[in-house]
Protein backbone atom coordinates (compact mmCIF):
# COMPACT_ATOMS: atom_id res chain seq x y z
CA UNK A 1 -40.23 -20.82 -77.41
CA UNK A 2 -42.53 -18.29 -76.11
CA UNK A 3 -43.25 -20.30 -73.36
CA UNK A 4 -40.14 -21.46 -72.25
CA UNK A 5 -38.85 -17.71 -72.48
CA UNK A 6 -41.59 -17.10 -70.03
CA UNK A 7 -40.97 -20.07 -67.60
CA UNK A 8 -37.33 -18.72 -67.50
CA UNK A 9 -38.27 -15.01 -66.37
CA UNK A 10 -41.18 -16.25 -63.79
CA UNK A 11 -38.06 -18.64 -61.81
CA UNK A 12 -35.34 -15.92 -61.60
CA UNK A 13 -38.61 -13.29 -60.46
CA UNK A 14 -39.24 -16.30 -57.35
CA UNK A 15 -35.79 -16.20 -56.71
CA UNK A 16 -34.72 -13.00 -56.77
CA UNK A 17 -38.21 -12.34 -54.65
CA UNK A 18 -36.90 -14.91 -51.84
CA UNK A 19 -33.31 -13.50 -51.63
CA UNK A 20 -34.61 -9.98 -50.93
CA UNK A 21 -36.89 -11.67 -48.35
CA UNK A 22 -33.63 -12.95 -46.37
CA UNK A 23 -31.90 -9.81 -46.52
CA UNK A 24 -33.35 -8.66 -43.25
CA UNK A 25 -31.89 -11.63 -41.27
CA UNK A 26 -28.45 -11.18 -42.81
CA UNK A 27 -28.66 -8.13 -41.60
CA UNK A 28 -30.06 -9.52 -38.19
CA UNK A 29 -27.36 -11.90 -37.71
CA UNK A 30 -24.22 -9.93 -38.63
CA UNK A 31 -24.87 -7.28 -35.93
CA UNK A 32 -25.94 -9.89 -33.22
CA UNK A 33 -22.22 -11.59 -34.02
CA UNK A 34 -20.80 -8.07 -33.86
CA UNK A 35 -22.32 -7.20 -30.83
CA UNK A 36 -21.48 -10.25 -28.85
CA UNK A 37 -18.02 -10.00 -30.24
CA UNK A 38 -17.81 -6.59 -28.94
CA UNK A 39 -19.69 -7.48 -25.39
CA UNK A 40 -16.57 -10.08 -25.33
CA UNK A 41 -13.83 -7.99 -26.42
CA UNK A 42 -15.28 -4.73 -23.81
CA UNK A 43 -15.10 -8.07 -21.07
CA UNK A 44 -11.26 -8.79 -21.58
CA UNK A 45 -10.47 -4.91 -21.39
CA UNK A 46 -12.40 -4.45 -18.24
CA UNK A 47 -10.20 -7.76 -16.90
CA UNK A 48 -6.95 -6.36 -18.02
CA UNK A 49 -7.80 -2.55 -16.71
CA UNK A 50 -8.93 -4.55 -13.11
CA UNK A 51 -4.62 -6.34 -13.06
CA UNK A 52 -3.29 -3.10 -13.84
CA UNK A 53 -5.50 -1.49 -11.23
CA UNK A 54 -4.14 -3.80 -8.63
CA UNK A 55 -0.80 -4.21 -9.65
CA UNK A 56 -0.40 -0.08 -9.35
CA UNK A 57 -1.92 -0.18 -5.67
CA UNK A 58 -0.02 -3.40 -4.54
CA UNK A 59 3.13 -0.75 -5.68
CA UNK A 60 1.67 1.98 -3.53
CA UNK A 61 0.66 0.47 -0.77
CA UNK A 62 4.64 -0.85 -0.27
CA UNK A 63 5.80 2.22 -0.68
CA UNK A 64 3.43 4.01 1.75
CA UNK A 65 4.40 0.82 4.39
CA UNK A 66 8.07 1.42 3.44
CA UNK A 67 7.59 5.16 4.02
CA UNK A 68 6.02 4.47 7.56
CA UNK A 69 8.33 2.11 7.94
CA UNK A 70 11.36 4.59 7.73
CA UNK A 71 9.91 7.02 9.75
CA UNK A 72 9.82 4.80 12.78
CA UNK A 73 13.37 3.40 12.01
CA UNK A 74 14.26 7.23 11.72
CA UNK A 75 12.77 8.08 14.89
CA UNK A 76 14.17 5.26 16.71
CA UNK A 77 17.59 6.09 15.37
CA UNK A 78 17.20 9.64 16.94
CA UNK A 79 15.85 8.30 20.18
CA UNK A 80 19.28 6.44 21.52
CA UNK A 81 20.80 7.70 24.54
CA UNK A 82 23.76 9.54 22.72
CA UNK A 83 21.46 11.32 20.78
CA UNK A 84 18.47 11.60 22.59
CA UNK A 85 16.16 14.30 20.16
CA UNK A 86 13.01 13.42 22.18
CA UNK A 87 14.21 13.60 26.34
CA UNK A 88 11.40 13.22 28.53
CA UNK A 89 11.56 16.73 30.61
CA UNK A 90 8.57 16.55 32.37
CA UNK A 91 7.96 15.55 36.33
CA UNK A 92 6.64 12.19 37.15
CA UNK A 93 2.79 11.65 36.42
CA UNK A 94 2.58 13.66 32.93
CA UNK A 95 2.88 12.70 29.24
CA UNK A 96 4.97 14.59 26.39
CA UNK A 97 4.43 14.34 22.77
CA UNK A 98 6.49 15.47 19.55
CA UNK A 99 4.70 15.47 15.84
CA UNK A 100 7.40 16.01 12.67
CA UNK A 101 6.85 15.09 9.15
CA UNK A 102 9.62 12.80 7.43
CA UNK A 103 9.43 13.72 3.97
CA UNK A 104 10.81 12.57 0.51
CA UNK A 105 10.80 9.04 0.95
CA UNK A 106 9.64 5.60 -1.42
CA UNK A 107 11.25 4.74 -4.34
CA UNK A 108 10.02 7.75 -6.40
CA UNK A 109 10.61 9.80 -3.50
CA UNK A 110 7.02 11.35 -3.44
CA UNK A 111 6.30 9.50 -0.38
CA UNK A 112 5.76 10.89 3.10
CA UNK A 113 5.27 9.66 6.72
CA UNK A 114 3.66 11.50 10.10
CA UNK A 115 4.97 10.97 12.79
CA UNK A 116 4.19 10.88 16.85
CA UNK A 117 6.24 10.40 19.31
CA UNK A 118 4.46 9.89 22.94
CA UNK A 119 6.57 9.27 26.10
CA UNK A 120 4.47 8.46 29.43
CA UNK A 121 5.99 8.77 32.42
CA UNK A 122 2.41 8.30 34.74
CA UNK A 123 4.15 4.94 36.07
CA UNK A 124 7.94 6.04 37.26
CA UNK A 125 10.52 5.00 36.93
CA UNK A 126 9.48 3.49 33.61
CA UNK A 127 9.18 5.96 30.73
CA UNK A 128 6.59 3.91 27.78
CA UNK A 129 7.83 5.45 24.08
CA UNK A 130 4.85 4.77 21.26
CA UNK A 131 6.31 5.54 17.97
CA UNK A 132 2.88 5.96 15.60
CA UNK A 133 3.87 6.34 11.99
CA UNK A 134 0.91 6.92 8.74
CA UNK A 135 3.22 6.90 5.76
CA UNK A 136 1.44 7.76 2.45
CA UNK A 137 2.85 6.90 -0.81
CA UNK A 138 2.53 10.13 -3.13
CA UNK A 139 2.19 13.77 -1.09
CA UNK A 140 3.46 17.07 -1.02
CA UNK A 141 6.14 18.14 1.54
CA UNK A 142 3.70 19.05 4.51
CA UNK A 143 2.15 15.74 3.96
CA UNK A 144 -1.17 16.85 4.00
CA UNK A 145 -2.32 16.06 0.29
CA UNK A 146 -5.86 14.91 -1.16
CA UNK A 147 -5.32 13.10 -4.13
CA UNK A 148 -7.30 10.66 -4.82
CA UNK A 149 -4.48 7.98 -5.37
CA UNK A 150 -3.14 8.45 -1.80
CA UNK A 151 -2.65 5.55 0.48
CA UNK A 152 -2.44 5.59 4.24
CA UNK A 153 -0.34 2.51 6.04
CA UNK A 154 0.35 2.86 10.09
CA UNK A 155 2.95 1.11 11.86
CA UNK A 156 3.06 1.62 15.63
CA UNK A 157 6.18 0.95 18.01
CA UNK A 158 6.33 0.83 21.99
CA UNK A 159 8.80 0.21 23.91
């Protein structure tokens, strides 16, 4: 009995022996799978962060074109005959320019446009308007601004 008492204790010594030798790769493997899971999961974010990203500036950029965009229509508005807020006063041969800031525009009404308005009268009797509008989409009221989210569109009009 002795000896088969013995036998017993020397086989669960082996294997208790051999399952602290795989410890280390259990170990191993369970923070390789973590860390590729995490790799994977930091990918997806970085995707989703990118769309949100670009669906914010394809938002700004309209509303610094729509800003621009009112600023000419504004101008033009103000440049008809009856109303005539730019009149060309100068003697054949010279150029005259006005500069105003539109403010208060977009859909959040943060937005801003400057404006130039150039009439050229070097080739009488025709007098050549150019209408240059930058509208931004967030800005203060003098439209001179520096954040870092600001974007520029330019629309220019002749006529």
């Amino acid at each position: 009995m002795i000896k088969n008492s013995t036998k017993t204790i020397l086989r669960i010594k082996l294997r208790t022996g051999k399952v602290k030798k795989d410890r280390g790769f259990v170990l191993l493997f369970a923070i390789t799978l973590s860390s590729i899971l995490l790799a994977i999961a930091l990918g997806v974010a970085n995707i989703a962060l990118k769309e949100v990203k670009f669906g914010t500036s394809a938002k700004d950029t309209n509303n610094a074109f729509f800003a621009a965009d009112t600023a000419v229509e504004y101008t033009l508005f103000n440049d008809k005959p009856i109303i005539n807020a730019y009149p060309y006063t100068l003697a054949p041969g010279n150029i005259q320019t006005w500069d105003f800031i539109v403010s208060g525009l977009g859909t959040t009404g943060q937005g801003c446009a400057r404006v130039n308005v150039k009439k050229d009268n070097t080739s009488p009797p025709d007098i050549k308007t150019t209408i240059n509008s930058k509208g931004y989409n967030i800005d203060d009221v003098s439209c001179s601004g520096s954040n870092t989210n600001r974007i520029e569109r330019e629309i220019r009009t002749s006529y």
